[in-house]
Every structure is written in C-alpha cells, then in structure tokens.
N, C-alpha and C. Protein backbone atom coordinates (compact mmCIF):
# COMPACT_ATOMS: atom_id res chain seq x y z
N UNK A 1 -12.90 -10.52 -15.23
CA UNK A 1 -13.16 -10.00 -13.91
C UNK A 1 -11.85 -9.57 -13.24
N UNK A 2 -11.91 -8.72 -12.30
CA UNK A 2 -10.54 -8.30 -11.70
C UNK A 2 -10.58 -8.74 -10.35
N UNK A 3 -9.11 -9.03 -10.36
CA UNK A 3 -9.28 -9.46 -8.91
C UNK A 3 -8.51 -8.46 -8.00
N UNK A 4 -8.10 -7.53 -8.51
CA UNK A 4 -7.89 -6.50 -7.03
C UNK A 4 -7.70 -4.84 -8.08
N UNK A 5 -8.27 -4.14 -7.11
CA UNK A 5 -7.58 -2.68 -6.89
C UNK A 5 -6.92 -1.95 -6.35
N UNK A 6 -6.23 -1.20 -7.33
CA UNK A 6 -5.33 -0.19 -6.80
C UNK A 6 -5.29 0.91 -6.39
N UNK A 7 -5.00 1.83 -5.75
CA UNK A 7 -5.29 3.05 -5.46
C UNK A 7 -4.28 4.01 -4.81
N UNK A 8 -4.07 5.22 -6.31
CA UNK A 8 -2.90 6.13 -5.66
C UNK A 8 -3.19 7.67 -5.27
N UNK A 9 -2.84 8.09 -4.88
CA UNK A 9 -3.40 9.52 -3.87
C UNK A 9 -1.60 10.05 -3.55
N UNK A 10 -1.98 11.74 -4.59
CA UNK A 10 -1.21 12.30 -4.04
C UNK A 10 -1.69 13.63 -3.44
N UNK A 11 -1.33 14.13 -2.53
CA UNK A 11 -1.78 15.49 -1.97
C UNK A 11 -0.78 16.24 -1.88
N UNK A 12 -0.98 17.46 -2.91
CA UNK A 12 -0.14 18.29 -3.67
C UNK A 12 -0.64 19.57 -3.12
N UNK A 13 -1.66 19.57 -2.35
CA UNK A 13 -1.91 21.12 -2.06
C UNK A 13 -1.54 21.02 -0.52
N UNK A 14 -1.71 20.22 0.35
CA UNK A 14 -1.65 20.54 1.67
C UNK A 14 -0.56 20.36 2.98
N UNK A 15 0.01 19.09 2.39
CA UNK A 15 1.45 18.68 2.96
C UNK A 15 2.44 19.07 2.26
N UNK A 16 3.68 19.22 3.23
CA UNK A 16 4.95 19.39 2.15
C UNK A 16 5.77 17.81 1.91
N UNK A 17 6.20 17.96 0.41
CA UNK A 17 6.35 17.30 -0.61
C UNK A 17 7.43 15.94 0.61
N UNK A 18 7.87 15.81 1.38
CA UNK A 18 8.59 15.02 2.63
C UNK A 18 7.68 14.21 3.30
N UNK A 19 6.39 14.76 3.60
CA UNK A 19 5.35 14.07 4.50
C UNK A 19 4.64 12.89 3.66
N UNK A 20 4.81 11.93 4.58
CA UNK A 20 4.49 10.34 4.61
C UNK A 20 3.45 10.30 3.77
N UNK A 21 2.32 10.79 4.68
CA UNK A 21 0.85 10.53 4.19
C UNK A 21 0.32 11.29 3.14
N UNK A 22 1.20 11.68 2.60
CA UNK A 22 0.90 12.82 1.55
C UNK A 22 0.63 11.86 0.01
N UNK A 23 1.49 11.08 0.08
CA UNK A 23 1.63 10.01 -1.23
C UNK A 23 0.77 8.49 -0.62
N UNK A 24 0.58 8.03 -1.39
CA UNK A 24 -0.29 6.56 -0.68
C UNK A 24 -0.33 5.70 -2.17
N UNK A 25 0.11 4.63 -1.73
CA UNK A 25 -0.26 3.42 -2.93
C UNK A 25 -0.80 2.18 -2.37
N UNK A 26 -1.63 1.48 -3.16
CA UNK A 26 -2.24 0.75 -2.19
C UNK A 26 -3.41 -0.39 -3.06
N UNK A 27 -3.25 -1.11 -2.41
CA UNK A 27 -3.78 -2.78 -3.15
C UNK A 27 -5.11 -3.28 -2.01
N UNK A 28 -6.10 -3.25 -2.99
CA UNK A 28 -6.64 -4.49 -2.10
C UNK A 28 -7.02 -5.81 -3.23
N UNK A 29 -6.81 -6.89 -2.48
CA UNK A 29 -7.31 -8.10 -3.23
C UNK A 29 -7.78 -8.78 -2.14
N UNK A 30 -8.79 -9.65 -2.49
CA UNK A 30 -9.43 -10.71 -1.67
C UNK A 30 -9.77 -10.09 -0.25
N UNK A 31 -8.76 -10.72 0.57
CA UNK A 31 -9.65 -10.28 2.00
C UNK A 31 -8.20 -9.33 2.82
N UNK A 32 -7.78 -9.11 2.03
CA UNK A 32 -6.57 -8.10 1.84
C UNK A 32 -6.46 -6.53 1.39
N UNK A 33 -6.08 -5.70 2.06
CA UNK A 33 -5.93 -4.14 1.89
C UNK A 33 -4.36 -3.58 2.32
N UNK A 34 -3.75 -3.62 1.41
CA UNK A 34 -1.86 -3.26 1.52
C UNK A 34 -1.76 -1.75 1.38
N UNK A 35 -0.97 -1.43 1.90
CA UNK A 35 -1.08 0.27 1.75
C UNK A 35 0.49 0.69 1.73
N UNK A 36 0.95 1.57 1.18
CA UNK A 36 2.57 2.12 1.11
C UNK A 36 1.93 3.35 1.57
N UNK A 37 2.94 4.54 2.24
CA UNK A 37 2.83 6.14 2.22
C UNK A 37 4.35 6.40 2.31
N UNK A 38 4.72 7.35 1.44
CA UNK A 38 5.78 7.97 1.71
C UNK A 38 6.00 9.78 0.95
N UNK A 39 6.74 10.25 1.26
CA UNK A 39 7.26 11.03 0.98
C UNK A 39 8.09 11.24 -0.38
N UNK A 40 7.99 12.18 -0.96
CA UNK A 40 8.28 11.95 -2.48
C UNK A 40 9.98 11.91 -2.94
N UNK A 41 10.55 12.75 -1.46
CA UNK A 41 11.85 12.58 -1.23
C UNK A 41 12.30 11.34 -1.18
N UNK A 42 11.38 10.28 -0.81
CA UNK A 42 12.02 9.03 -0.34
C UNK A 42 11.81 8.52 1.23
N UNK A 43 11.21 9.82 1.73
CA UNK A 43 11.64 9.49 3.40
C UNK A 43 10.27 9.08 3.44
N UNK A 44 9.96 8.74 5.10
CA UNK A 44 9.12 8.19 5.56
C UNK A 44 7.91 7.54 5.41
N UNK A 45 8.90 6.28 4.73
CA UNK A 45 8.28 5.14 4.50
C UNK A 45 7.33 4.60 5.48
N UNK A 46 5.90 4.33 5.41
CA UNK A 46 5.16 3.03 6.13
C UNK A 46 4.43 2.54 5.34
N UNK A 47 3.87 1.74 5.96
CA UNK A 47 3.46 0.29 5.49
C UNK A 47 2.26 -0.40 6.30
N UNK A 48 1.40 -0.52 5.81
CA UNK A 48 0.17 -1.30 6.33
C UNK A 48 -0.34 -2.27 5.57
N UNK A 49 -0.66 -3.47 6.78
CA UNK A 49 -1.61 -4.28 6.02
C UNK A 49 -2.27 -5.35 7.04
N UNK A 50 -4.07 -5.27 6.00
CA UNK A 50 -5.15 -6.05 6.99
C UNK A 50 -5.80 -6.78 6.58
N UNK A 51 -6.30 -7.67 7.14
CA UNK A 51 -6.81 -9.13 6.85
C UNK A 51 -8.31 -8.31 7.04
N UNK A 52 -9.23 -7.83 5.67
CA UNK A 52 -10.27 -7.28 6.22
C UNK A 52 -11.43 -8.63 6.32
N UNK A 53 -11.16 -9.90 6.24
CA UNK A 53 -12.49 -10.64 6.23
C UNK A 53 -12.21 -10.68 8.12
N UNK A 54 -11.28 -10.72 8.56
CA UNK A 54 -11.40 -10.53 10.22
C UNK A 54 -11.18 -9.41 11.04
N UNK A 55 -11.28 -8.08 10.04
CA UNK A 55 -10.67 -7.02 10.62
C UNK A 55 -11.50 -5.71 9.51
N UNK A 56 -12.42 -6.12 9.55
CA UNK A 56 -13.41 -5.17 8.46
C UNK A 56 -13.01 -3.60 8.99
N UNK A 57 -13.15 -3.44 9.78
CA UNK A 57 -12.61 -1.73 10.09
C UNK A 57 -11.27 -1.24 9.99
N UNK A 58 -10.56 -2.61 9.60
CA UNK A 58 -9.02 -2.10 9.16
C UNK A 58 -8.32 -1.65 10.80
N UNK A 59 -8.69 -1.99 12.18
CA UNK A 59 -7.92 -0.71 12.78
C UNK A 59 -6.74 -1.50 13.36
N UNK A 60 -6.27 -2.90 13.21
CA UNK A 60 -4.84 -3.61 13.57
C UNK A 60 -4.07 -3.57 12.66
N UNK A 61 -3.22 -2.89 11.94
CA UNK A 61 -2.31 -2.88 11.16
C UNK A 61 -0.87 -4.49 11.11
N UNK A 62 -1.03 -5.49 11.07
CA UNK A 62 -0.35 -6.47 10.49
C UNK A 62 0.88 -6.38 10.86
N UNK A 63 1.33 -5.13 10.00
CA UNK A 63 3.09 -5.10 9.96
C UNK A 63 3.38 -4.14 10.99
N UNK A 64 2.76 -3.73 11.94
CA UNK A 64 2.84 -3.06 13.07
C UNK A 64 4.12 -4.09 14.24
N UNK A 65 5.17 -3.17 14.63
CA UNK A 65 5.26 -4.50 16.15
C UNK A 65 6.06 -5.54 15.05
N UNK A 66 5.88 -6.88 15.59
CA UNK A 66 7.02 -8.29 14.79
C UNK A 66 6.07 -9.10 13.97
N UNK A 67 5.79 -8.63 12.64
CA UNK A 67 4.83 -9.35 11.79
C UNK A 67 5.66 -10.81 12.22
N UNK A 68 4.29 -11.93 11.56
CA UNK A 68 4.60 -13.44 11.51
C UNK A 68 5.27 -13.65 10.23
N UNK A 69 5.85 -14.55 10.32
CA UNK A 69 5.97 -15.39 9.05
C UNK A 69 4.95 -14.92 7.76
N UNK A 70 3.87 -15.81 7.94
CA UNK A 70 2.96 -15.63 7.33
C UNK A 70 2.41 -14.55 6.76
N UNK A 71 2.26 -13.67 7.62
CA UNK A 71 2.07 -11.75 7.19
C UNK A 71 2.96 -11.41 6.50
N UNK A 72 4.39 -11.71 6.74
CA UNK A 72 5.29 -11.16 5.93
C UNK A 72 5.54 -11.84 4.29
N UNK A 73 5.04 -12.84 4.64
CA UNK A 73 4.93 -13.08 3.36
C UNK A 73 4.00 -12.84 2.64
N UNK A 74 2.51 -12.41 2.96
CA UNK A 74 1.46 -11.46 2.18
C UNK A 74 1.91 -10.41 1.72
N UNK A 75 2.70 -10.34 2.97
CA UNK A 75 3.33 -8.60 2.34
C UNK A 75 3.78 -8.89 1.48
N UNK A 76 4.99 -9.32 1.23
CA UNK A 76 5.84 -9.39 0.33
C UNK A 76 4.86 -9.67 -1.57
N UNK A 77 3.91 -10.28 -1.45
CA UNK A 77 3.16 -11.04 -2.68
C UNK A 77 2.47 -9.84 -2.90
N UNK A 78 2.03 -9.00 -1.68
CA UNK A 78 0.84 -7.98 -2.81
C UNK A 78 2.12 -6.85 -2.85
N UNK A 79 3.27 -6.41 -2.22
CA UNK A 79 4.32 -5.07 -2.63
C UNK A 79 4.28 -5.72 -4.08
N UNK A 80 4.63 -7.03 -4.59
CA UNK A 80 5.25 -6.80 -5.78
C UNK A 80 4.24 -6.89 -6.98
N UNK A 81 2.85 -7.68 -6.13
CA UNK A 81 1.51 -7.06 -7.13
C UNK A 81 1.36 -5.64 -7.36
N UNK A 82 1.58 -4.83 -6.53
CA UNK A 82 1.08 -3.36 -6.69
C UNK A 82 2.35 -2.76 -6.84
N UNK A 83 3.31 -3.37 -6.71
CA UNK A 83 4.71 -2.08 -7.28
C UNK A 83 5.31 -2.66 -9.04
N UNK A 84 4.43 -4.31 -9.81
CA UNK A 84 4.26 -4.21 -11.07
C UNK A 84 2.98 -3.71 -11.36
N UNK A 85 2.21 -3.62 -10.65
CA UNK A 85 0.90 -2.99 -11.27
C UNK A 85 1.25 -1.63 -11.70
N UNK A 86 2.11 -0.76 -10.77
CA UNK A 86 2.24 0.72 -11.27
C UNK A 86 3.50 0.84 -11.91
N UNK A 87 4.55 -0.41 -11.89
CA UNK A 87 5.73 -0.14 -13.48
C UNK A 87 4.28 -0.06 -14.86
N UNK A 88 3.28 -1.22 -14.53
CA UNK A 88 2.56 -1.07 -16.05
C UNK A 88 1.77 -0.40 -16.52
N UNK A 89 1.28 0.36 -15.50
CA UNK A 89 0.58 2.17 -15.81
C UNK A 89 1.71 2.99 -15.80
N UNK A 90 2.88 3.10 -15.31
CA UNK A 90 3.34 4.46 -16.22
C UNK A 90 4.35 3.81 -16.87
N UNK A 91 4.57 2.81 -17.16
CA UNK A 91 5.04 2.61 -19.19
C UNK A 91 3.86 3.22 -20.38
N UNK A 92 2.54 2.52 -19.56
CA UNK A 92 1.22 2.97 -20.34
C UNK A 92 1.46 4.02 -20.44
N UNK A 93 2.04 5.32 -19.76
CA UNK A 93 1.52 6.96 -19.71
C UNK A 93 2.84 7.33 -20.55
N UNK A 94 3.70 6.59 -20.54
CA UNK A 94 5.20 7.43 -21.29
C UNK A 94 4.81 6.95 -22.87
C-alpha cells in the first residue's frame, strides 16, 4: 500500500520559464498536502503546507507569516520525502 503521493506539473505552454507557479512539486501523505513552485531559473521559490484533516479546503497555508516549531518541522520531513522521492524517479529515467 502507499502511503503518499506525489505530484509534478510543469506548464510549458503558458508562463515564462521564471514564473513560480509554472513548475509545482508536491506531496501529500496522511492528513498532509506539501507543495514547492518555482521557476526553472531557480527564482521564486514558495512553499505551502496544510493540515487537510482540519483544513480540508486547503485555504491557510502553514508556512505563511512565522510557522511553529512543529510545522516547521513537518515541513522539513515531507521536503525531504518528496525531494528523495524525485532524486528516485529521475535516476529511474536516466
């Protein structure tokens, strides 16, 4: 059984290749939904993340403002779930 998905989205026809929301990587596990967007340059990085068993519509973003303790350390556990999840799909693709 799996316990979370990933999900990457690039949009190659409509933004230019700089814009945030153009790229998206993104984890959910459990009662958790982590999200990266950036720009392929590197620039404009953000970052979301929601506790959906108390926040089912997703619309308080977590790391918004002075995350807690606690948030920041979710963060930190699913970035490095979902940034080895995608070193081990593209070793798979090379």
């Amino acid at each position: 059984m799996q316990d979370h998905t990933i999900f990457s989205y690039d949009d190659v026809f409509f933004l230019p290749p700089g814009a945030s929301g153009g790229h998206i990587r993104a984890i959910r596990e459990g009662d958790w939904t982590y999200a990266v967007y950036f720009g392929l340059d590197g620039s404009g990085l953000e970052y979301e993340l929601y506790n959906i068993k108390t926040d089912l519509g997703q619309m308080t973003n977590l790391l918004h403002g002075k995350p807690t303790r606690d948030t920041k350390q979710e963060w930190a556990r699913l970035h490095k779930i979902l940034t080895d999840q995608l070193v081990v799909v593209d070793g798979a693709r090379s």
